[in-house]
PDB file of N, CA and C in Angstrom:
ATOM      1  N   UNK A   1       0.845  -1.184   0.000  1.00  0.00           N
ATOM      2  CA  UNK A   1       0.000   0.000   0.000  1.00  0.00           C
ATOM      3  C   UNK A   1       0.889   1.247   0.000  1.00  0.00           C
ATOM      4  N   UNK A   2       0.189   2.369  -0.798  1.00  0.00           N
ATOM      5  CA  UNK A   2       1.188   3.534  -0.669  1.00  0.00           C
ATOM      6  C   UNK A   2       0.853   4.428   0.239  1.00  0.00           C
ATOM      7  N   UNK A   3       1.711   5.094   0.553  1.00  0.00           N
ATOM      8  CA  UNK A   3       1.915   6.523   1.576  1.00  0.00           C
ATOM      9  C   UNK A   3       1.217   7.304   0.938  1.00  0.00           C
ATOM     10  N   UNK A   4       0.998   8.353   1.673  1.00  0.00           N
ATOM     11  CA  UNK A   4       0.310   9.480   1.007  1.00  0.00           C
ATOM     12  C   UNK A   4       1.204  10.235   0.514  1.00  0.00           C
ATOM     13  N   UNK A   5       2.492  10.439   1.337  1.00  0.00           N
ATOM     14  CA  UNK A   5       3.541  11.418   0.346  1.00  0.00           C
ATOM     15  C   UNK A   5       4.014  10.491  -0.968  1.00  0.00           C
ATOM     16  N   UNK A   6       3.933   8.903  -0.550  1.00  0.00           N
ATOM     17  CA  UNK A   6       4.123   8.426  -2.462  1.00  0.00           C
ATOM     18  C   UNK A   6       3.354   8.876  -3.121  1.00  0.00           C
ATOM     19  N   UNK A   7       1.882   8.863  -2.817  1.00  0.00           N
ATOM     20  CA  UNK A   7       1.064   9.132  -3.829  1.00  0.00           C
ATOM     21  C   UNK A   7       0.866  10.823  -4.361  1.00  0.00           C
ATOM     22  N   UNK A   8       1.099  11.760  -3.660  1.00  0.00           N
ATOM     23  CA  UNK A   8       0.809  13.297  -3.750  1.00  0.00           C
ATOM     24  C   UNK A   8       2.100  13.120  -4.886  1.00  0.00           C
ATOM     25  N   UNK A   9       3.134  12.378  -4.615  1.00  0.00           N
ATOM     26  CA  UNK A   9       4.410  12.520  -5.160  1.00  0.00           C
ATOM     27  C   UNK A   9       4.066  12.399  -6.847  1.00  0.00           C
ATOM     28  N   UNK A  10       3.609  11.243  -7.010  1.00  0.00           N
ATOM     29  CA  UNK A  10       3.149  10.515  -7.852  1.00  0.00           C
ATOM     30  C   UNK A  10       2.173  11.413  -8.802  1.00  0.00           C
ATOM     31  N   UNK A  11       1.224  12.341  -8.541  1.00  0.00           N
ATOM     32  CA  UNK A  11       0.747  12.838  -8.969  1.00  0.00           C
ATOM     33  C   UNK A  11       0.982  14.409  -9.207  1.00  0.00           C
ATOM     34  N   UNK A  12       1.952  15.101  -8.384  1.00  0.00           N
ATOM     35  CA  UNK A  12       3.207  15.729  -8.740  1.00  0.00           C
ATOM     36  C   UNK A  12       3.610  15.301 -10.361  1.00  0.00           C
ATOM     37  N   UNK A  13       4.346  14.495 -10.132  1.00  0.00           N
ATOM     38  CA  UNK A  13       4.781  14.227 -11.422  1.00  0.00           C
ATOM     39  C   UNK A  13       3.783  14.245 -12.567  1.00  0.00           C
ATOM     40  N   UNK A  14       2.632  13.682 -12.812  1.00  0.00           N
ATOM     41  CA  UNK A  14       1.453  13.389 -13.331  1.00  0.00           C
ATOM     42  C   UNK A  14       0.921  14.667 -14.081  1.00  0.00           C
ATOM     43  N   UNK A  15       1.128  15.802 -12.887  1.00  0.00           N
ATOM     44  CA  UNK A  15       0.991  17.093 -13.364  1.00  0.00           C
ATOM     45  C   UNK A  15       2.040  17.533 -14.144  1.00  0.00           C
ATOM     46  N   UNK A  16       3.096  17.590 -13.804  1.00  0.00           N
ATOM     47  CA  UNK A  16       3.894  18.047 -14.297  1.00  0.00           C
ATOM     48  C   UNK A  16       3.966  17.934 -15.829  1.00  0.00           C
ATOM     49  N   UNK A  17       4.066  16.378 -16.309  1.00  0.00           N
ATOM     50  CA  UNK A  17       3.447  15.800 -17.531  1.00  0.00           C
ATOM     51  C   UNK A  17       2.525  16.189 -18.359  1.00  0.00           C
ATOM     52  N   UNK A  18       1.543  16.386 -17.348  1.00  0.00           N
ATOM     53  CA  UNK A  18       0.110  16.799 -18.175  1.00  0.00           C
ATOM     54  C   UNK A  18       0.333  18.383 -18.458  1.00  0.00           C
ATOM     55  N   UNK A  19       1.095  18.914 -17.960  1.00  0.00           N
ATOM     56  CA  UNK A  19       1.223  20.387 -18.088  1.00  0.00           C
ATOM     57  C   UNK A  19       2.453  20.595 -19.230  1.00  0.00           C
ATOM     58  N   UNK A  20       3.722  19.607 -19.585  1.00  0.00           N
ATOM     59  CA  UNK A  20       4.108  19.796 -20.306  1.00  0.00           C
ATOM     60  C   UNK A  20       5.764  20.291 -20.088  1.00  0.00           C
ATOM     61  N   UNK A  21       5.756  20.189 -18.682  1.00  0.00           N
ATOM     62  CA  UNK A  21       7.716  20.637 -18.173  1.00  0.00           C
ATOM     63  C   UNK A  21       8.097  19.145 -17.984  1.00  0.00           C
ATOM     64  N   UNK A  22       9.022  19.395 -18.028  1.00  0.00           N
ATOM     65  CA  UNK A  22      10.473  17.831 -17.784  1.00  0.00           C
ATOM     66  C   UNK A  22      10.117  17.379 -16.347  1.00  0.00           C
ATOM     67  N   UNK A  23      10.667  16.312 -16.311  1.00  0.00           N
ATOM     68  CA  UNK A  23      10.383  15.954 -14.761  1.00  0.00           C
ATOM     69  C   UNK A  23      11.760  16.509 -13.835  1.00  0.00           C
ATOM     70  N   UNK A  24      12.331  16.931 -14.070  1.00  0.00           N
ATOM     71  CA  UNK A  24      13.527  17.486 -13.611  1.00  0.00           C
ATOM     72  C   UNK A  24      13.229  19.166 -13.591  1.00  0.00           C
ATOM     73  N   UNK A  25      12.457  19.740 -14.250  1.00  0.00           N
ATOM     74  CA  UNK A  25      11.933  21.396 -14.028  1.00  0.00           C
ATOM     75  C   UNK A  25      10.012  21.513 -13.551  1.00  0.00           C
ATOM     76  N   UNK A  26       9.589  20.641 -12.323  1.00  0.00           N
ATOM     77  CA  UNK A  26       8.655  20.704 -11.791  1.00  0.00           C
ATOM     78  C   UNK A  26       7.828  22.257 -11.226  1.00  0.00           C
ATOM     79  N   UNK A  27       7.081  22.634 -12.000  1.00  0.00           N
ATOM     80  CA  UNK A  27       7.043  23.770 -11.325  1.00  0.00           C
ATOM     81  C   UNK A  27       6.649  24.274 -10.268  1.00  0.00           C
ATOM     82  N   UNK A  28       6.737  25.063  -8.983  1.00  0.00           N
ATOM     83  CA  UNK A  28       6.746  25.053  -7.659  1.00  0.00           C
ATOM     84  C   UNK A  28       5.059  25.341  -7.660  1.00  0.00           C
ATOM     85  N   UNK A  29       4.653  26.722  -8.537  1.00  0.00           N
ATOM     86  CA  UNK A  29       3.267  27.528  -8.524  1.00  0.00           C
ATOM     87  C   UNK A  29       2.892  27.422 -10.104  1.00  0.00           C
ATOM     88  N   UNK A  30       1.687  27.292 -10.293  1.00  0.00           N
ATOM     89  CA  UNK A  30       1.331  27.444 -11.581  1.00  0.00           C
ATOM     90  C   UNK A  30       0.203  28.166 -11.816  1.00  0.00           C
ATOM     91  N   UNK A  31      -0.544  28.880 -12.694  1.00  0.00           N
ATOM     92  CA  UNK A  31      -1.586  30.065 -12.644  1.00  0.00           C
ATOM     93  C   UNK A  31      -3.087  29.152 -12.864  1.00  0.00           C
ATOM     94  N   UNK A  32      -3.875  30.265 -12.909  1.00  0.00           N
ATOM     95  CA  UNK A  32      -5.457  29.701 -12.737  1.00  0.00           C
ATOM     96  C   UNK A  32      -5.342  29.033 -13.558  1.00  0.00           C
ATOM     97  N   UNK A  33      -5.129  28.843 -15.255  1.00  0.00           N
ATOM     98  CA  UNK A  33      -5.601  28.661 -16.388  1.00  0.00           C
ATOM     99  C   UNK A  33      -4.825  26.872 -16.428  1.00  0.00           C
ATOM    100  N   UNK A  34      -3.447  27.361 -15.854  1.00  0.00           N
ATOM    101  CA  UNK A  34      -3.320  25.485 -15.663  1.00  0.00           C
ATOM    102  C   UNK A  34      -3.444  24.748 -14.509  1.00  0.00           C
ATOM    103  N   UNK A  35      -4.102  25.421 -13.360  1.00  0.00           N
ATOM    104  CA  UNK A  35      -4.654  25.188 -12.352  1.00  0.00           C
ATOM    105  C   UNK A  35      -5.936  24.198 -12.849  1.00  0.00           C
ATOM    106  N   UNK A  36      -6.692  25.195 -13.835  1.00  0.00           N
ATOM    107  CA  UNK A  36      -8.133  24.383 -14.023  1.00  0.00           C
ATOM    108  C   UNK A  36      -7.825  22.978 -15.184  1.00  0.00           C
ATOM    109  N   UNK A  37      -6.613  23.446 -16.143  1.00  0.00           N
ATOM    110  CA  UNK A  37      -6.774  22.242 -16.964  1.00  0.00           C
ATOM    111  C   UNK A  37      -6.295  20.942 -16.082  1.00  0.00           C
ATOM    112  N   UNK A  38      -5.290  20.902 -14.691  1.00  0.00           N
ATOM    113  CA  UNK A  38      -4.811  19.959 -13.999  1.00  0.00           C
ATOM    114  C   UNK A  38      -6.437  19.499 -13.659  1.00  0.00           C
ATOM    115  N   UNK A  39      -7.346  20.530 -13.252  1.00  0.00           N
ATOM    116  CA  UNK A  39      -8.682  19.546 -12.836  1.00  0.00           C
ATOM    117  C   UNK A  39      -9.632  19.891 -13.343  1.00  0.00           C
ATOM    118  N   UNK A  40      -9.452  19.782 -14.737  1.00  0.00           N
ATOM    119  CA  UNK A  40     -10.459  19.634 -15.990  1.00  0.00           C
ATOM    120  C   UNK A  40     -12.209  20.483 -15.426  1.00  0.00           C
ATOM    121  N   UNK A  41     -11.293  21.902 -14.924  1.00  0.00           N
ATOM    122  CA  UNK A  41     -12.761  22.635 -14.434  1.00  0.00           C
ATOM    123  C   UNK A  41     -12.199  24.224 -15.723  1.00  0.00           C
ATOM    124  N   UNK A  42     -13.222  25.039 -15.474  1.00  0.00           N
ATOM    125  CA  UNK A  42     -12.958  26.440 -15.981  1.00  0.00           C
ATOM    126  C   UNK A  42     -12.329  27.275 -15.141  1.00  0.00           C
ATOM    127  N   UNK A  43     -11.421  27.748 -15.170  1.00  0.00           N
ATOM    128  CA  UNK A  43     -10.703  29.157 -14.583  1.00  0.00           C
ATOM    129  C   UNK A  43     -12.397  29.745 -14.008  1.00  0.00           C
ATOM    130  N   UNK A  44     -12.955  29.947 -14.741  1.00  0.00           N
ATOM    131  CA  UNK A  44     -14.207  30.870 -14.018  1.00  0.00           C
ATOM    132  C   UNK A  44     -14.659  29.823 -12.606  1.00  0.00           C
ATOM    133  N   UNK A  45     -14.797  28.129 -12.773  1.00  0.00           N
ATOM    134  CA  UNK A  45     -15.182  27.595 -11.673  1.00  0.00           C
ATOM    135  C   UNK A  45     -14.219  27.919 -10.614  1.00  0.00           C
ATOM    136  N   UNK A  46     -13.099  27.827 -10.937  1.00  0.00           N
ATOM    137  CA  UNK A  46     -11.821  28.186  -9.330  1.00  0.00           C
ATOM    138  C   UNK A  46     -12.090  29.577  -8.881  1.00  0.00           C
ATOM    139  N   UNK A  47     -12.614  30.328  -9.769  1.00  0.00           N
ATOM    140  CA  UNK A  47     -12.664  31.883  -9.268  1.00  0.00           C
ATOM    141  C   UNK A  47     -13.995  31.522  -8.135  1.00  0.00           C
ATOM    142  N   UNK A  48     -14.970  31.072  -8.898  1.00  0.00           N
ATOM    143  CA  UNK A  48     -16.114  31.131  -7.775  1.00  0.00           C
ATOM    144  C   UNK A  48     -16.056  29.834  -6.646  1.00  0.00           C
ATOM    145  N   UNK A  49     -15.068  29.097  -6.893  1.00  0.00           N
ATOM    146  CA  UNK A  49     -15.071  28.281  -5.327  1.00  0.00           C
ATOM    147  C   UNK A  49     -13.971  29.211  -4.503  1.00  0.00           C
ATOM    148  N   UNK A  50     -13.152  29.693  -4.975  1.00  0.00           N
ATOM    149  CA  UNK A  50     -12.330  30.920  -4.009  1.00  0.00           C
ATOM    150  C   UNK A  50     -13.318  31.743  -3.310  1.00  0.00           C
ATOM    151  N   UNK A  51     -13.759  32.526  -4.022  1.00  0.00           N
ATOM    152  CA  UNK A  51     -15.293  33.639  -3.455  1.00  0.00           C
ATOM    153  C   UNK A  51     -16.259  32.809  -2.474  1.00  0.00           C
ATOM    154  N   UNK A  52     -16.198  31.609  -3.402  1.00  0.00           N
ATOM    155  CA  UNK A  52     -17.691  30.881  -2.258  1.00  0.00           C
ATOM    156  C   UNK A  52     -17.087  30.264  -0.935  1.00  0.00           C
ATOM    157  N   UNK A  53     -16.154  29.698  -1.032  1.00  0.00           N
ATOM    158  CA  UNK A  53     -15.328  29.017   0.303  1.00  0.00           C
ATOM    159  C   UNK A  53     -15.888  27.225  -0.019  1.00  0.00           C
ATOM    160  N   UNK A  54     -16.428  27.384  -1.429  1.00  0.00           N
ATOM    161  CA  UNK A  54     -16.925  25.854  -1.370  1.00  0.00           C
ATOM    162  C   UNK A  54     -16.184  24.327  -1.336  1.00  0.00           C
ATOM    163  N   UNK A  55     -14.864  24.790  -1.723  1.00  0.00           N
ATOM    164  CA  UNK A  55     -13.986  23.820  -1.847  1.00  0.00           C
ATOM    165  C   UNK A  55     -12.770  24.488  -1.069  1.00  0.00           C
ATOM    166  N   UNK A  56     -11.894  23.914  -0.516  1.00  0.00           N
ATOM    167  CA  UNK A  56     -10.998  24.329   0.741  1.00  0.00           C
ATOM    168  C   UNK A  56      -9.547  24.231   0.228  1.00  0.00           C
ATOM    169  N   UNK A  57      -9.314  24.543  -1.616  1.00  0.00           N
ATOM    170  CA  UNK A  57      -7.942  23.977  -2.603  1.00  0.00           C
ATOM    171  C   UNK A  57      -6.907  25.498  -1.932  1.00  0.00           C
ATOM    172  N   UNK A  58      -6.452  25.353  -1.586  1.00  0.00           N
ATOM    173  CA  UNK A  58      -5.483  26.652  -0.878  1.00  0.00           C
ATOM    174  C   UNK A  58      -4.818  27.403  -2.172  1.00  0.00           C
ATOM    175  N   UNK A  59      -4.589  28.683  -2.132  1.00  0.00           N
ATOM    176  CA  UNK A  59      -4.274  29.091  -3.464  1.00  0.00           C
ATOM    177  C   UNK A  59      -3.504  30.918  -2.926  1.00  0.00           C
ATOM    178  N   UNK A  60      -2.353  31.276  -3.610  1.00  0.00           N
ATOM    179  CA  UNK A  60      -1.744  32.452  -3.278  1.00  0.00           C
ATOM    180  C   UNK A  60      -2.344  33.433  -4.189  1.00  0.00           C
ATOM    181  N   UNK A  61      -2.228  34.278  -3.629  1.00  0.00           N
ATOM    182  CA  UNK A  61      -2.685  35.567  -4.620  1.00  0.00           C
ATOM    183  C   UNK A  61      -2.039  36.967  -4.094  1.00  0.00           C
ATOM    184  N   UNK A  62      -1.646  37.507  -5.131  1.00  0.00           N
ATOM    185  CA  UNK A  62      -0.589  38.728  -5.085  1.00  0.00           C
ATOM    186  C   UNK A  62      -1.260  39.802  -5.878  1.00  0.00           C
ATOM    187  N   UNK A  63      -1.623  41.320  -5.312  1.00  0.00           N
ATOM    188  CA  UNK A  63      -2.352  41.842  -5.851  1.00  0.00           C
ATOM    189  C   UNK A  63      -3.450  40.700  -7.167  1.00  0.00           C
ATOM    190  N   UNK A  64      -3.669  41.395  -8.233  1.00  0.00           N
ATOM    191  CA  UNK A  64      -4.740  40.290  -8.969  1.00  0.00           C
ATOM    192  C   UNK A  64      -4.041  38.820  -9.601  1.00  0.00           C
ATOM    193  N   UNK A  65      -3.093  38.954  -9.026  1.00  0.00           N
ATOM    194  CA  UNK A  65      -2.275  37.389  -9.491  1.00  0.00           C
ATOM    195  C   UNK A  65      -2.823  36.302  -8.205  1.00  0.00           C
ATOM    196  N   UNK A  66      -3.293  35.088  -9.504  1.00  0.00           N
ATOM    197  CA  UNK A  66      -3.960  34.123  -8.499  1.00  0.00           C
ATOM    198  C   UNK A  66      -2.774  32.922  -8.841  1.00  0.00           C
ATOM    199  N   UNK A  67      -1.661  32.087  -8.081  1.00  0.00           N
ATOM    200  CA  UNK A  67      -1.177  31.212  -8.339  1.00  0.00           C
ATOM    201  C   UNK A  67      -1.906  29.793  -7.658  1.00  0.00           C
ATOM    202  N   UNK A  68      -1.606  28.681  -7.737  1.00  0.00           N
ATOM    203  CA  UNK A  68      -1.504  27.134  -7.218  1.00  0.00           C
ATOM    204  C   UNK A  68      -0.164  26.609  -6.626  1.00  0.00           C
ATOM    205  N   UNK A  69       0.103  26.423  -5.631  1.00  0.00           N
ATOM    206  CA  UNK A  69       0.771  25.623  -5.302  1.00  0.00           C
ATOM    207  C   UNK A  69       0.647  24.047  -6.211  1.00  0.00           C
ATOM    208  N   UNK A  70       1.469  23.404  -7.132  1.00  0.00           N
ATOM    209  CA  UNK A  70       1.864  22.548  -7.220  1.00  0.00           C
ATOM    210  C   UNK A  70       1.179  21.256  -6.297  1.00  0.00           C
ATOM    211  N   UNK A  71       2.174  21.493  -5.170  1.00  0.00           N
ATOM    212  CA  UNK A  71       1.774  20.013  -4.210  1.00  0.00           C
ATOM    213  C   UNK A  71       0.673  19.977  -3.574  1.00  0.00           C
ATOM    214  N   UNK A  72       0.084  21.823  -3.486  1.00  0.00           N
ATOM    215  CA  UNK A  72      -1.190  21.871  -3.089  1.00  0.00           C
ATOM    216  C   UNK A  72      -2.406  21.384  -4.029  1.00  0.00           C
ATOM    217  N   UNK A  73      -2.159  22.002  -4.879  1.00  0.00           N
ATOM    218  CA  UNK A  73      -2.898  20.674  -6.095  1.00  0.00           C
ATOM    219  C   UNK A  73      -2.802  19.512  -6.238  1.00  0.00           C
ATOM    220  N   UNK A  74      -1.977  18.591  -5.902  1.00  0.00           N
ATOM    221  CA  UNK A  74      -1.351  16.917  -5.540  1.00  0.00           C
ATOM    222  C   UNK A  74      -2.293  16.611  -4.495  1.00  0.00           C
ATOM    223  N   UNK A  75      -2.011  17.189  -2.938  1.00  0.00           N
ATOM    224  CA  UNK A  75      -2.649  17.281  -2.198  1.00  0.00           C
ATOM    225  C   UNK A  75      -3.803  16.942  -2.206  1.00  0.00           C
ATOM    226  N   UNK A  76      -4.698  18.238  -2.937  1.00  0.00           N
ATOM    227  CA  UNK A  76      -6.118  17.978  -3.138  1.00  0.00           C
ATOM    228  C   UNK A  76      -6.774  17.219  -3.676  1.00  0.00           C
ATOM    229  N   UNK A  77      -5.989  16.446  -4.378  1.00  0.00           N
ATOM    230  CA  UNK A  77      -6.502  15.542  -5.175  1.00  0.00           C
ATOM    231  C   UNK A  77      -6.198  14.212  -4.883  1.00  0.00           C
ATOM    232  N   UNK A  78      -5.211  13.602  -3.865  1.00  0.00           N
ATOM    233  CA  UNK A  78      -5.128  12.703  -3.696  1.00  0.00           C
ATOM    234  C   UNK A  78      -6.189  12.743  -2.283  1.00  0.00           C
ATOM    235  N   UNK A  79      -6.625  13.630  -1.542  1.00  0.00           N
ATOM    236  CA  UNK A  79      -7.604  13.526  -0.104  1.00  0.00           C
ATOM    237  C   UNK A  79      -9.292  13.079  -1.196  1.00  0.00           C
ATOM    238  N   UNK A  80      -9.415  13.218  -2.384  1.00  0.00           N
ATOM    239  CA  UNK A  80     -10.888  13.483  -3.302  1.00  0.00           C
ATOM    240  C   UNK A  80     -10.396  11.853  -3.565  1.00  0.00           C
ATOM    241  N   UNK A  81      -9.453  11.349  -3.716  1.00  0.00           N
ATOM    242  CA  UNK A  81      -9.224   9.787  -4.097  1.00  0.00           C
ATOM    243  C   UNK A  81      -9.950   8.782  -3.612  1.00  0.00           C
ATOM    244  N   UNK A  82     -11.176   8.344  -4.316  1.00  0.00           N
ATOM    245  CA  UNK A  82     -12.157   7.376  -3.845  1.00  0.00           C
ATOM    246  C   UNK A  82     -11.825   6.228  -4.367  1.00  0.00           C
ATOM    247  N   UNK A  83     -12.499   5.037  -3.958  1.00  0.00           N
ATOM    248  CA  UNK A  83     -12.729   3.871  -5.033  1.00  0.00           C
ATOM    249  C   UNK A  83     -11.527   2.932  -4.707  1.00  0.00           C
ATOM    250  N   UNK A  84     -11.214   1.748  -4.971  1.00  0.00           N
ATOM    251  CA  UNK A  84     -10.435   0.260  -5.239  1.00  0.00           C
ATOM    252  C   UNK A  84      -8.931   1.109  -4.888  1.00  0.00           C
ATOM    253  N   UNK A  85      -7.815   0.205  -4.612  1.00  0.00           N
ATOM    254  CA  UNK A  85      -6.436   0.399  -5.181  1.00  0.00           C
ATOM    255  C   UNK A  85      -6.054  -0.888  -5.740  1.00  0.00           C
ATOM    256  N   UNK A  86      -5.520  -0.345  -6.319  1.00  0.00           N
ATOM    257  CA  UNK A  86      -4.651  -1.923  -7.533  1.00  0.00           C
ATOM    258  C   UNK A  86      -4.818  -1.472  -8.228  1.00  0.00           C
TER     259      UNK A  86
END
C-alpha cells in the first residue's frame, strides 16, 4: 500500500506531464488557467469556489495574481481519491 507522500508525489509528477515541463523542471506555482486544466474545471469555476469558500484547494494571490501551489494541487486531489487500489 502507498503513503500518502508516495502518492501526492506521484501525482506531482502526473501534473507536471500533463502540463508539459520535464520531470527534472517541476514547477513550484502554476496560474489559474493550468490550475483548471490539472482539474479539468474552468478558470471561471476556481474563481467562484475561491469567493464561495466551497472547496478548501489553498491558493496564493498577489495583488490580482492568483497562483496554485503545485503540491497543493497533488494534495487535493489525492484527499478526493475514492474507489479500489490496484
Amino acid at each position: 500500500m502507498q503513503t500518502e507522500t508516495e502518492t501526492v508525489s506521484q501525482i506531482i509528477a502526473e501534473i507536471s506531464r500533463n502540463l508539459g515541463y520535464p520531470p527534472d523542471a517541476i514547477p513550484t506555482q502554476v496560474d489559474e488557467k493550468s490550475a483548471s486544466l490539472v482539474l479539468d474545471v474552468k478558470p471561471a469555476t476556481l474563481c467562484n469556489w475561491r469567493c464561495t469558500g466551497r472547496y478548501n484547494l489553498p491558493y496564493v494571490k498577489t495583488g490580482r495574481l492568483v497562483r496554485y501551489r503545485v503540491a497543493d494541487l497533488a494534495a487535493w486531489i489525492a484527499k478526493r481519491r475514492t474507489g479500489a487500489e490496484g
